[in-house]
Protein backbone atom coordinates (compact mmCIF):
# COMPACT_ATOMS: atom_id res chain seq x y z
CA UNK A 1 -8.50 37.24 -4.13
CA UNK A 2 -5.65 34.96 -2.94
CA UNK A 3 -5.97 32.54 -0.01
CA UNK A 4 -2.91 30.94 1.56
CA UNK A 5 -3.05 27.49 2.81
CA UNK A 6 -1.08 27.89 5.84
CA UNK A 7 -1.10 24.60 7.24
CA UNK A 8 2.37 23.75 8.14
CA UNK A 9 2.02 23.43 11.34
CA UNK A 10 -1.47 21.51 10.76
CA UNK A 11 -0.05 18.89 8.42
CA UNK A 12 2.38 17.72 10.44
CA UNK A 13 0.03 17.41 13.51
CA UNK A 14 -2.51 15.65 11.41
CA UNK A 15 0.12 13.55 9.53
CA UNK A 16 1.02 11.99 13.02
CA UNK A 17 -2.56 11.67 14.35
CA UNK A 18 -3.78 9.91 11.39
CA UNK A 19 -0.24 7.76 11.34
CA UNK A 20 -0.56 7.00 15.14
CA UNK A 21 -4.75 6.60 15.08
CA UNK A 22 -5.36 4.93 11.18
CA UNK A 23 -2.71 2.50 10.90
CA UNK A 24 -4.40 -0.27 13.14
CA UNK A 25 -7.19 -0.28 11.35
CA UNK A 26 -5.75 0.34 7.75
CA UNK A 27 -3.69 -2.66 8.20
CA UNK A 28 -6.72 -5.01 9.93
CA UNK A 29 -9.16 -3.68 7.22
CA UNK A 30 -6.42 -4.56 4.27
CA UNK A 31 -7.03 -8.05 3.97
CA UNK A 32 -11.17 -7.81 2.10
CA UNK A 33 -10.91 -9.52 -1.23
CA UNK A 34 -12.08 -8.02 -4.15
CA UNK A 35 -15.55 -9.44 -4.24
CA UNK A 36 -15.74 -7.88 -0.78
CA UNK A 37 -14.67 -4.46 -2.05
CA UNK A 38 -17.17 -4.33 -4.60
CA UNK A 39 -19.49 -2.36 -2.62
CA UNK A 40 -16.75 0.32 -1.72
CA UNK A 41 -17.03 3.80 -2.63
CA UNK A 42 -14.84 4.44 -6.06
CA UNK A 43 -12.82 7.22 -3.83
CA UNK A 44 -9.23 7.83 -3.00
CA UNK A 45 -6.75 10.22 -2.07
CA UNK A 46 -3.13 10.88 -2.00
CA UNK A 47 -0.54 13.23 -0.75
CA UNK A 48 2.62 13.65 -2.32
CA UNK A 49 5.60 15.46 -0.60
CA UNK A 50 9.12 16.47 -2.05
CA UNK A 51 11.51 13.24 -1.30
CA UNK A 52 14.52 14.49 -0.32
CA UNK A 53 16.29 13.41 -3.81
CA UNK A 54 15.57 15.58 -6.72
CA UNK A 55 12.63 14.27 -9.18
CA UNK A 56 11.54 11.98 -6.57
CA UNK A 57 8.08 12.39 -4.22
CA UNK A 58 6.78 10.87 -1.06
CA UNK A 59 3.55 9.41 -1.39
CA UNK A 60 0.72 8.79 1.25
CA UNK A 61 -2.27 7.30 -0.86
CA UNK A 62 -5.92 5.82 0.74
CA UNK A 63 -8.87 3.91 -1.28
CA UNK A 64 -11.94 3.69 -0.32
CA UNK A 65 -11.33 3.56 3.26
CA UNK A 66 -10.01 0.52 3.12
CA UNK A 67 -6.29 0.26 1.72
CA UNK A 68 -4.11 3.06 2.40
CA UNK A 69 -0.25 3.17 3.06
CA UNK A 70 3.39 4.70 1.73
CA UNK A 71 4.45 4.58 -1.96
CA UNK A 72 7.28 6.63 -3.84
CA UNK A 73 7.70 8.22 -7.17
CA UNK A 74 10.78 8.78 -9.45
CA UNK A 75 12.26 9.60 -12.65
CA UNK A 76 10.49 13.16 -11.97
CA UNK A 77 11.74 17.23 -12.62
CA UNK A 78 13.90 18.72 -10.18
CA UNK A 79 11.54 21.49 -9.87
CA UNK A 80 7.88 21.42 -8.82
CA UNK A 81 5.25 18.72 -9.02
CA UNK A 82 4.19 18.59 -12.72
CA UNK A 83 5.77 16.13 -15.02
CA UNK A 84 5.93 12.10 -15.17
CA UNK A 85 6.99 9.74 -12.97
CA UNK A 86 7.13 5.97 -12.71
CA UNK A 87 5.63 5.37 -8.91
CA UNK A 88 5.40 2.29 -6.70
CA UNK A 89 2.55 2.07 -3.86
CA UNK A 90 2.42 -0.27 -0.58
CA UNK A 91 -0.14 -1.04 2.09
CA UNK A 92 0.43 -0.51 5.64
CA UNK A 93 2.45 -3.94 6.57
CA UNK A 94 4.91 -3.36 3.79
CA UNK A 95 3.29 -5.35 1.05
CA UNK A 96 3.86 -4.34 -2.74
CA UNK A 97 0.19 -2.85 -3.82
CA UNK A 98 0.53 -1.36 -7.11
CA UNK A 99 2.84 0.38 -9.54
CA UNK A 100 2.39 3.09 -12.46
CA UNK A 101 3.50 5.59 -15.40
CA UNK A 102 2.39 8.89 -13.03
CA UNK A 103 1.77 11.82 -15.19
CA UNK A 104 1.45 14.66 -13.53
CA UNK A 105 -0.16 17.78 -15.25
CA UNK A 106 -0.22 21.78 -14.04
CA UNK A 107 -3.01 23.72 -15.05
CA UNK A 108 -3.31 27.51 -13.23
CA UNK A 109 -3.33 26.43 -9.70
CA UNK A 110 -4.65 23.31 -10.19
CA UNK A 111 -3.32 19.63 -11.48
CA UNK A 112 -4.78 16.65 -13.25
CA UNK A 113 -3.25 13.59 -12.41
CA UNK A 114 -3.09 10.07 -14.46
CA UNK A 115 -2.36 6.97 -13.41
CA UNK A 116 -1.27 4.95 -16.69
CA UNK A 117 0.00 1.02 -16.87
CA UNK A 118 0.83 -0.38 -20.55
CA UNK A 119 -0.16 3.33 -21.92
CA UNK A 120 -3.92 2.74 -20.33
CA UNK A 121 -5.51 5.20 -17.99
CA UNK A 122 -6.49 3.47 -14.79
CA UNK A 123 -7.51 6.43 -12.38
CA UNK A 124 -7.78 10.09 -12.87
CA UNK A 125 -7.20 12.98 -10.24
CA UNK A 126 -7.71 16.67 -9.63
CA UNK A 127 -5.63 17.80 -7.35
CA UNK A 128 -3.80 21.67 -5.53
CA UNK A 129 -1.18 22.87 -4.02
CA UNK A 130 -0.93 23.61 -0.31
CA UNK A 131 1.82 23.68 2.29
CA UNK A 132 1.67 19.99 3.30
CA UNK A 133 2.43 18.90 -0.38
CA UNK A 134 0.13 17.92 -3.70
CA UNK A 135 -3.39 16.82 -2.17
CA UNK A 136 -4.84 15.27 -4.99
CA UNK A 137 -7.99 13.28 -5.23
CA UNK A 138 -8.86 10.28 -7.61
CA UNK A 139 -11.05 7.48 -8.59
CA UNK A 140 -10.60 4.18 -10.49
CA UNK A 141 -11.52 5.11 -14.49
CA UNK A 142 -14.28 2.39 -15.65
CA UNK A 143 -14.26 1.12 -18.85
């Protein structure tokens, strides 16, 4: 059996909610050190949308609860969302947060997704397909 993710609509309603509602306290909540984050769950999330240039994607990324905020990917295929791509990530206020080797991997109607500096895995992801873009989940890989 097939189910279609007809969210359209949906996303863009909850894209703006969470835009207008989160990005107080994203920003406020941005500034725990490290030794403060310990404690955090080892959770995150992203959403990537077609950018409007071929082989690029829109990101909207959140760890932990904590940081969340805008990033972009490039150097993709035209077509779809599997393949690799060198991505750069910023917090709410603009900041530069992080940057990666983005491989992105199509399995059936699912994806794995790597996050790789220096040829080292950082995070993993699974992720689908819907009509707001690539969800994908993740976590931090420990060594």
């Amino acid at each position: 059996m097939t189910v279609k993710y007809k969210l359209t609509k949906a996303c863009r309603f909850l894209n703006l909610s969470l835009a207008i509602l989160l990005i107080p306290f994203f920003a406020s909540s941005q500034t725990k050190t490290p030794s403060q984050a310990r404690d955090t769950l080892n959770i995150g999330f992203v959403l990537y949308t077609k950018g409007s240039t071929p082989g690029t994607l829109y990101a909207r990324w959140n760890y932990a609860n904590i940081w969340s905020g805008p990033g972009l990917a490039t150097g993709g295929p035209k077509d779809g969302y599997a393949g690799h791509y060198h991505v750069r990530y910023y917090y709410e206020n603009g900041d530069f947060s992080d940057e990666y080797d983005l491989a992105i991997d199509k399995t059936g109607d699912f994806y794995s997704v790597s996050w790789i500096v220096k040829g080292k895995v950082l995070a993993k992801g699974v992720g689908m397909e819907t009509d707001c873009g690539l969800s994908v989940g993740w976590r931090r890989v420990a060594d």
